[in-house]
C-alpha atoms as a PDB file:
ATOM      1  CA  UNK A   1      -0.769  -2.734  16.986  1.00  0.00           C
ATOM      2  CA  UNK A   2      -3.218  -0.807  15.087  1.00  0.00           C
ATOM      3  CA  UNK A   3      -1.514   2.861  15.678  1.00  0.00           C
ATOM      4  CA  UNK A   4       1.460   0.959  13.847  1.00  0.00           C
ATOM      5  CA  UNK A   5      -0.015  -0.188  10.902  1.00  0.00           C
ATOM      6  CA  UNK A   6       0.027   1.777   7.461  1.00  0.00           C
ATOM      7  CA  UNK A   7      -2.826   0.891   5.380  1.00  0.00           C
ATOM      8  CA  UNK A   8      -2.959   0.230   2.044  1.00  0.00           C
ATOM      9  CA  UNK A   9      -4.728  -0.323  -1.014  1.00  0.00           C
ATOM     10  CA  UNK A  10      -5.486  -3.416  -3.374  1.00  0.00           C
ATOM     11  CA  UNK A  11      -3.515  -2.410  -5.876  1.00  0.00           C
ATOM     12  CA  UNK A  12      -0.415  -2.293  -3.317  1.00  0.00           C
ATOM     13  CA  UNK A  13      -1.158  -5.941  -2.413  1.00  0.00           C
ATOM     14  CA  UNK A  14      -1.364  -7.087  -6.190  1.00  0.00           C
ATOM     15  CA  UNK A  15       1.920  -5.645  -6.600  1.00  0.00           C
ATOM     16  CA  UNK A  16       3.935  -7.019  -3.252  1.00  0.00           C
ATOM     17  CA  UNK A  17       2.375 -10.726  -4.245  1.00  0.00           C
ATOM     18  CA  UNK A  18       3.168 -10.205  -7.426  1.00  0.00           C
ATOM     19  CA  UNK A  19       6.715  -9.200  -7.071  1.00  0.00           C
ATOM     20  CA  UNK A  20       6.872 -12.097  -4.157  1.00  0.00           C
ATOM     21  CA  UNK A  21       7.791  -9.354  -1.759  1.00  0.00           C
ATOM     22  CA  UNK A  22       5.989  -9.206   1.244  1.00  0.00           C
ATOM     23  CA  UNK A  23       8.938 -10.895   3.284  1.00  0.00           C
ATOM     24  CA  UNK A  24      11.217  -7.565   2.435  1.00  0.00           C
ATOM     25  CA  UNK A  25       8.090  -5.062   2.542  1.00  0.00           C
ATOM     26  CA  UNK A  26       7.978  -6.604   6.575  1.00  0.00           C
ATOM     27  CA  UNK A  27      11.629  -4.436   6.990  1.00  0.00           C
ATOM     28  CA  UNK A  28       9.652  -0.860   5.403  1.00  0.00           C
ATOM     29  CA  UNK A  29       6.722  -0.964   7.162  1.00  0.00           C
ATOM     30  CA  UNK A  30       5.671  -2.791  10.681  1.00  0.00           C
ATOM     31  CA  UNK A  31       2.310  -4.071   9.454  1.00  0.00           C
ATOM     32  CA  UNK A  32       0.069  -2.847   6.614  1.00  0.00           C
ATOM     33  CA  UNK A  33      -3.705  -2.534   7.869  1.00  0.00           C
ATOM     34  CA  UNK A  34      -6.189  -3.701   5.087  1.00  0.00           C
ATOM     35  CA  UNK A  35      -9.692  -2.805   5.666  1.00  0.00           C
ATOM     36  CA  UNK A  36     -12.806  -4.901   4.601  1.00  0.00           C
ATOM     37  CA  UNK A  37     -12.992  -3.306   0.659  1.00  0.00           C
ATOM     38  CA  UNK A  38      -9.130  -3.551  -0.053  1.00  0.00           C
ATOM     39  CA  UNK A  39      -9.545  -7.297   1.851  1.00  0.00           C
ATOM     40  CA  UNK A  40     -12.550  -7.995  -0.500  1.00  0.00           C
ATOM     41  CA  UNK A  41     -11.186  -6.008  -3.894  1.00  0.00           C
ATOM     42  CA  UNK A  42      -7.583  -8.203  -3.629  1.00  0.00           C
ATOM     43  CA  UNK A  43      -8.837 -11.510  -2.397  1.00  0.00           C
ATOM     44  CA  UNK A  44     -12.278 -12.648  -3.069  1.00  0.00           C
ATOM     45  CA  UNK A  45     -12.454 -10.835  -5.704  1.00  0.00           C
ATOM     46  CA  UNK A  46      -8.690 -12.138  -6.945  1.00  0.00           C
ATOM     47  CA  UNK A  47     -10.373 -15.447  -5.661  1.00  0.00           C
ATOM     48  CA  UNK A  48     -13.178 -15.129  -8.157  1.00  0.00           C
ATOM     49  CA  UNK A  49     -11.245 -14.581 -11.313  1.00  0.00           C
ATOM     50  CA  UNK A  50      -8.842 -17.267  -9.964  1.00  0.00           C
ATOM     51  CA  UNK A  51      -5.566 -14.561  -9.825  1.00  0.00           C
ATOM     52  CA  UNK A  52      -2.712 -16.012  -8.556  1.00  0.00           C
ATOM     53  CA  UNK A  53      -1.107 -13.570  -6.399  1.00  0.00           C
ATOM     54  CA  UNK A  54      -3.946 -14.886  -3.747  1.00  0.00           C
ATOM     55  CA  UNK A  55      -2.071 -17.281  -1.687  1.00  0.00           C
ATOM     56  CA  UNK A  56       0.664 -14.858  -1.390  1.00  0.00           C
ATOM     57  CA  UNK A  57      -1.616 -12.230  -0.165  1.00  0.00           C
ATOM     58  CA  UNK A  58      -3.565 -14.666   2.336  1.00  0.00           C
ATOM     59  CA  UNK A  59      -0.034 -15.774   3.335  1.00  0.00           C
ATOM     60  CA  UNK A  60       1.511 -12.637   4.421  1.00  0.00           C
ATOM     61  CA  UNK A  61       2.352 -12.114   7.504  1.00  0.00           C
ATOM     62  CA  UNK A  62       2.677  -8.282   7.670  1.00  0.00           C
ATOM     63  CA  UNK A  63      -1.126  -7.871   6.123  1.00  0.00           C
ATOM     64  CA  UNK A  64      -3.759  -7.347   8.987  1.00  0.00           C
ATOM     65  CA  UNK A  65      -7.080  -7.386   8.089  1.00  0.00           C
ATOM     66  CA  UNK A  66      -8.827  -4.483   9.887  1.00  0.00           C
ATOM     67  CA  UNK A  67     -12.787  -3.528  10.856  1.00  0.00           C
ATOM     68  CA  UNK A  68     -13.790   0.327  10.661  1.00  0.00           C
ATOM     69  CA  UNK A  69     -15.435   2.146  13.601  1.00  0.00           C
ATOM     70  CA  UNK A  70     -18.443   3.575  12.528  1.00  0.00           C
ATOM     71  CA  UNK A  71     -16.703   6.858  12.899  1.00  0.00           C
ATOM     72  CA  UNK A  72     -14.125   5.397  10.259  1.00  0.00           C
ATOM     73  CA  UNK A  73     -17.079   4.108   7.956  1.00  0.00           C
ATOM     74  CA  UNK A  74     -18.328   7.814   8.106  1.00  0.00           C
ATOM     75  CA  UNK A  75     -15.361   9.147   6.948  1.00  0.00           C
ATOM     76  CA  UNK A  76     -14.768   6.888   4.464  1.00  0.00           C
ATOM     77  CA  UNK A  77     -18.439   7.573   2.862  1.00  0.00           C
ATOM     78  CA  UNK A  78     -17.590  11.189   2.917  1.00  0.00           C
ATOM     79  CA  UNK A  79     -14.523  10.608   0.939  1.00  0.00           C
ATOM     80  CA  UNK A  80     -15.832   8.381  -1.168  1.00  0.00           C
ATOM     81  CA  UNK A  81     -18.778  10.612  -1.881  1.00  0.00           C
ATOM     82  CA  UNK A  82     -16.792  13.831  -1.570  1.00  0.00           C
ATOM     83  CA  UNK A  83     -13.728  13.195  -3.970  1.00  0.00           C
ATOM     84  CA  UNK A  84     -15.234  10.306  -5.770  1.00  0.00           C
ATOM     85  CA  UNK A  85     -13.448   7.777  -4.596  1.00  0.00           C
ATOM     86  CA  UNK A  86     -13.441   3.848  -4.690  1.00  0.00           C
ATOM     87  CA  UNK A  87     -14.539   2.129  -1.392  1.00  0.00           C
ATOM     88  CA  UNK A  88     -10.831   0.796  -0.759  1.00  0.00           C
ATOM     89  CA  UNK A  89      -9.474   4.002  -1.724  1.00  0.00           C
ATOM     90  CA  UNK A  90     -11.756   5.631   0.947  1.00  0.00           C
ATOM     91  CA  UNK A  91     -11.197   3.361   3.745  1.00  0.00           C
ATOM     92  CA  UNK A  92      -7.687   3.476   3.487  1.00  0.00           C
ATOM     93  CA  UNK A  93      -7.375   6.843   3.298  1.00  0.00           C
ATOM     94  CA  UNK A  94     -10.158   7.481   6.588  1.00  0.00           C
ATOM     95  CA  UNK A  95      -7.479   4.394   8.569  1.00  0.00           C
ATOM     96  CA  UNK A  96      -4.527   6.347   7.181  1.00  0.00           C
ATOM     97  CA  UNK A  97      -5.929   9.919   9.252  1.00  0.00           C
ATOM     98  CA  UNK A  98      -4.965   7.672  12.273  1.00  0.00           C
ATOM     99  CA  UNK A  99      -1.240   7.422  11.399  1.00  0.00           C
ATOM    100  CA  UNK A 100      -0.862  10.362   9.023  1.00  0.00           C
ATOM    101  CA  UNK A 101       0.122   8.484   5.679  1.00  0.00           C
ATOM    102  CA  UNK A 102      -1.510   5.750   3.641  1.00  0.00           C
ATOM    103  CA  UNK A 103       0.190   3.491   0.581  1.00  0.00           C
ATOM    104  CA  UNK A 104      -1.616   4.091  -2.283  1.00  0.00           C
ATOM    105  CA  UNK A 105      -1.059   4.318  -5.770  1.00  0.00           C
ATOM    106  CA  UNK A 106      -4.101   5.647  -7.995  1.00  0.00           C
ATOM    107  CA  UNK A 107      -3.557   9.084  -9.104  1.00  0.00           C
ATOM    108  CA  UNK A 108      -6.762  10.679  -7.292  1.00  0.00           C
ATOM    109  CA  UNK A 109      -6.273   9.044  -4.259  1.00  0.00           C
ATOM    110  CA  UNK A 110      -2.820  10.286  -3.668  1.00  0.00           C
ATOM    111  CA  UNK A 111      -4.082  13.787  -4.756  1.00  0.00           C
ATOM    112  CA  UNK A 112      -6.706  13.279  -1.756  1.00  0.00           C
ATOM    113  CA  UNK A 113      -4.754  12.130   0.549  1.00  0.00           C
ATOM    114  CA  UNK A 114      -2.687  15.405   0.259  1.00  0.00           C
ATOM    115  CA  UNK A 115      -5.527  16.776   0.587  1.00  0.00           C
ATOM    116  CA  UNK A 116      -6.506  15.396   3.559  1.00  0.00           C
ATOM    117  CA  UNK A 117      -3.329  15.997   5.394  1.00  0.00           C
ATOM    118  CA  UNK A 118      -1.731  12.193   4.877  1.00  0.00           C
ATOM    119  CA  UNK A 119       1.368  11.124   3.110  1.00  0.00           C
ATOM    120  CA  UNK A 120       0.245   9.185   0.724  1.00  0.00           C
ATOM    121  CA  UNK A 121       3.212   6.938  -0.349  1.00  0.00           C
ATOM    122  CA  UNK A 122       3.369   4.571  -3.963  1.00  0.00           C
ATOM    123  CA  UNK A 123       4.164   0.885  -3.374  1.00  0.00           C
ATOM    124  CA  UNK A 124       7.679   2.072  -5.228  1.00  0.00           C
ATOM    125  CA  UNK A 125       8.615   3.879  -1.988  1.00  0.00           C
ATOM    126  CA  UNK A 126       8.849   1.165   0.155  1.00  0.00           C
ATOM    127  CA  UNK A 127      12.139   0.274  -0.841  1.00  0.00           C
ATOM    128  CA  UNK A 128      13.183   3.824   0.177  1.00  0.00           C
ATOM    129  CA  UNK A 129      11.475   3.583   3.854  1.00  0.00           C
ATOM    130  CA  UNK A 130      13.330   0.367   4.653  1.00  0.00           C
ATOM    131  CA  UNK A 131      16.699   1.757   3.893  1.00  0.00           C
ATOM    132  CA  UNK A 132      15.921   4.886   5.666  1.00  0.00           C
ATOM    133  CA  UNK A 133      14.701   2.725   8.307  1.00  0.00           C
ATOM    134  CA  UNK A 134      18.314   0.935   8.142  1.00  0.00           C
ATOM    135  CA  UNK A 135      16.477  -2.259   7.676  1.00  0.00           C
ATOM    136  CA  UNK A 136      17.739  -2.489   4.188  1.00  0.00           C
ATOM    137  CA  UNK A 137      20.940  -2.358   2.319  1.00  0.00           C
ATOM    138  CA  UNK A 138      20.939   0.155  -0.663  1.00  0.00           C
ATOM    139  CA  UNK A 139      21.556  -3.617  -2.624  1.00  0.00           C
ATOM    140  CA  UNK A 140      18.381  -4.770  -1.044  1.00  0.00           C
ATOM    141  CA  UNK A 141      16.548  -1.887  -1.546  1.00  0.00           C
ATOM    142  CA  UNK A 142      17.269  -1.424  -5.609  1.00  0.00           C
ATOM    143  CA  UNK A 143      16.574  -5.173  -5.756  1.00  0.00           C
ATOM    144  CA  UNK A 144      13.245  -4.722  -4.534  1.00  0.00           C
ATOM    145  CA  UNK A 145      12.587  -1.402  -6.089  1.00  0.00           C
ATOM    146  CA  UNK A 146      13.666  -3.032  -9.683  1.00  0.00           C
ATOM    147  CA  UNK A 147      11.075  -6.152  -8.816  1.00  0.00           C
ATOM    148  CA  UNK A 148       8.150  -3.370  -7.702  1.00  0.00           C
ATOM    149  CA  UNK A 149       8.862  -1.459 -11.001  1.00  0.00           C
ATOM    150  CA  UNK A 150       8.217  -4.411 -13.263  1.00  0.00           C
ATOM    151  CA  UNK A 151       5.147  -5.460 -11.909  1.00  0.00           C
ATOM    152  CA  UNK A 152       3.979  -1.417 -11.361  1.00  0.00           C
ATOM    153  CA  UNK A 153       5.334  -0.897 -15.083  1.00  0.00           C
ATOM    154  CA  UNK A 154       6.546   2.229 -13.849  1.00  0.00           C
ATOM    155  CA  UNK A 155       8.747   4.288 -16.232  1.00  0.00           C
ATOM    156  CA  UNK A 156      12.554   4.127 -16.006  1.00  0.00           C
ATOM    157  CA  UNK A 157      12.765   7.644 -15.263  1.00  0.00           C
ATOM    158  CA  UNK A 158      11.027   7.363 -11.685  1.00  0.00           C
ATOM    159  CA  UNK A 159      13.013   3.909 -11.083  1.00  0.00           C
ATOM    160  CA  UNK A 160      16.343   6.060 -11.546  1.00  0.00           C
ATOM    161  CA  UNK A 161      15.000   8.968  -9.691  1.00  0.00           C
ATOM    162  CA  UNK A 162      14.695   6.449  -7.015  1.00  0.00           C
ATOM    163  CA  UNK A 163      17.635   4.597  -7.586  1.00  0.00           C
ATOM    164  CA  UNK A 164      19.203   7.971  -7.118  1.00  0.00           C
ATOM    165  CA  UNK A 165      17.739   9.162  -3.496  1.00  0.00           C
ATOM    166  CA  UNK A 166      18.738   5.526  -2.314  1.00  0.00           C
ATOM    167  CA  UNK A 167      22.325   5.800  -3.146  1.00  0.00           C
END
């Protein structure tokens, strides 16, 4: 199961509870690997504060929270240390070498992840993976895409850019 999984990073689970879409995010990607800092960043510390995407996050099915191998924990370090990275961040992007892409949506990380030889791919995109994946109608897809970009605030000229490639 793990070679399946795509991992991602807190901010990616703030946005799926947020947008209450983790049942349609289970037709773009098979299962989204969250290691110990993204586990700890969106839910005890969402816990803490008392944020209340929480349940939603504990409750979804296509999350699987995942250990590093020490090999993975050294990777991650280096990352972190080498491109100044959060610890989330870092650990996704040392899971992500395993499957060649990682969803993540900070700036830097994405930058590394090029960097590192991974398709790094925004929460935004996810629509566009499950219609590729034909497990989503174009209807479906902009649905979801137009409830990711409220709670992303992303500007309405990437939400029509993407509009656009899904039609």
């Amino acid at each position: 199961m793990r070679a399946e999984a795509v991992p991602a990073d807190a901010s990616t689970l703030i946005y799926l509870a947020k947008a209450d879409a983790f049942a349609e995010i289970e037709h773009c990607v098979p299962v989204i690997a969250v290691p110990p800092a993204v586990w700890r960043e969106a839910v005890v510390d969402g816990e803490r504060i008392g944020a209340p995407e929480v349940p939603r996050i504990v409750a979804a099915p296509v999350l699987r929270q995942v250990e590093l191998t020490l090999a993975e924990q050294s990777i991650a370090e280096s990352i972190a240390t080498e491109h100044r990275l959060g610890q989330g961040e870092s650990e996704v992007l040392a899971l992500g070498l395993d499957v060649g892409r990682a969803i993540v949506d900070e700036g830097r990380a994405s930058r590394v992840a090029t960097t590192l030889g991974l398709v790094p791919v925004s929460t935004l995109f996810l629509p566009i993976l499950g219609h590729r994946a034909g497990m989503l109608r174009v209807a479906e897809a902009i649905d979801l895409l137009r409830r990711l970009a409220v709670v992303t605030s992303a500007s309405a000229d990437a939400v029509f850019a993407i509009e656009e490639s899904l039609k």
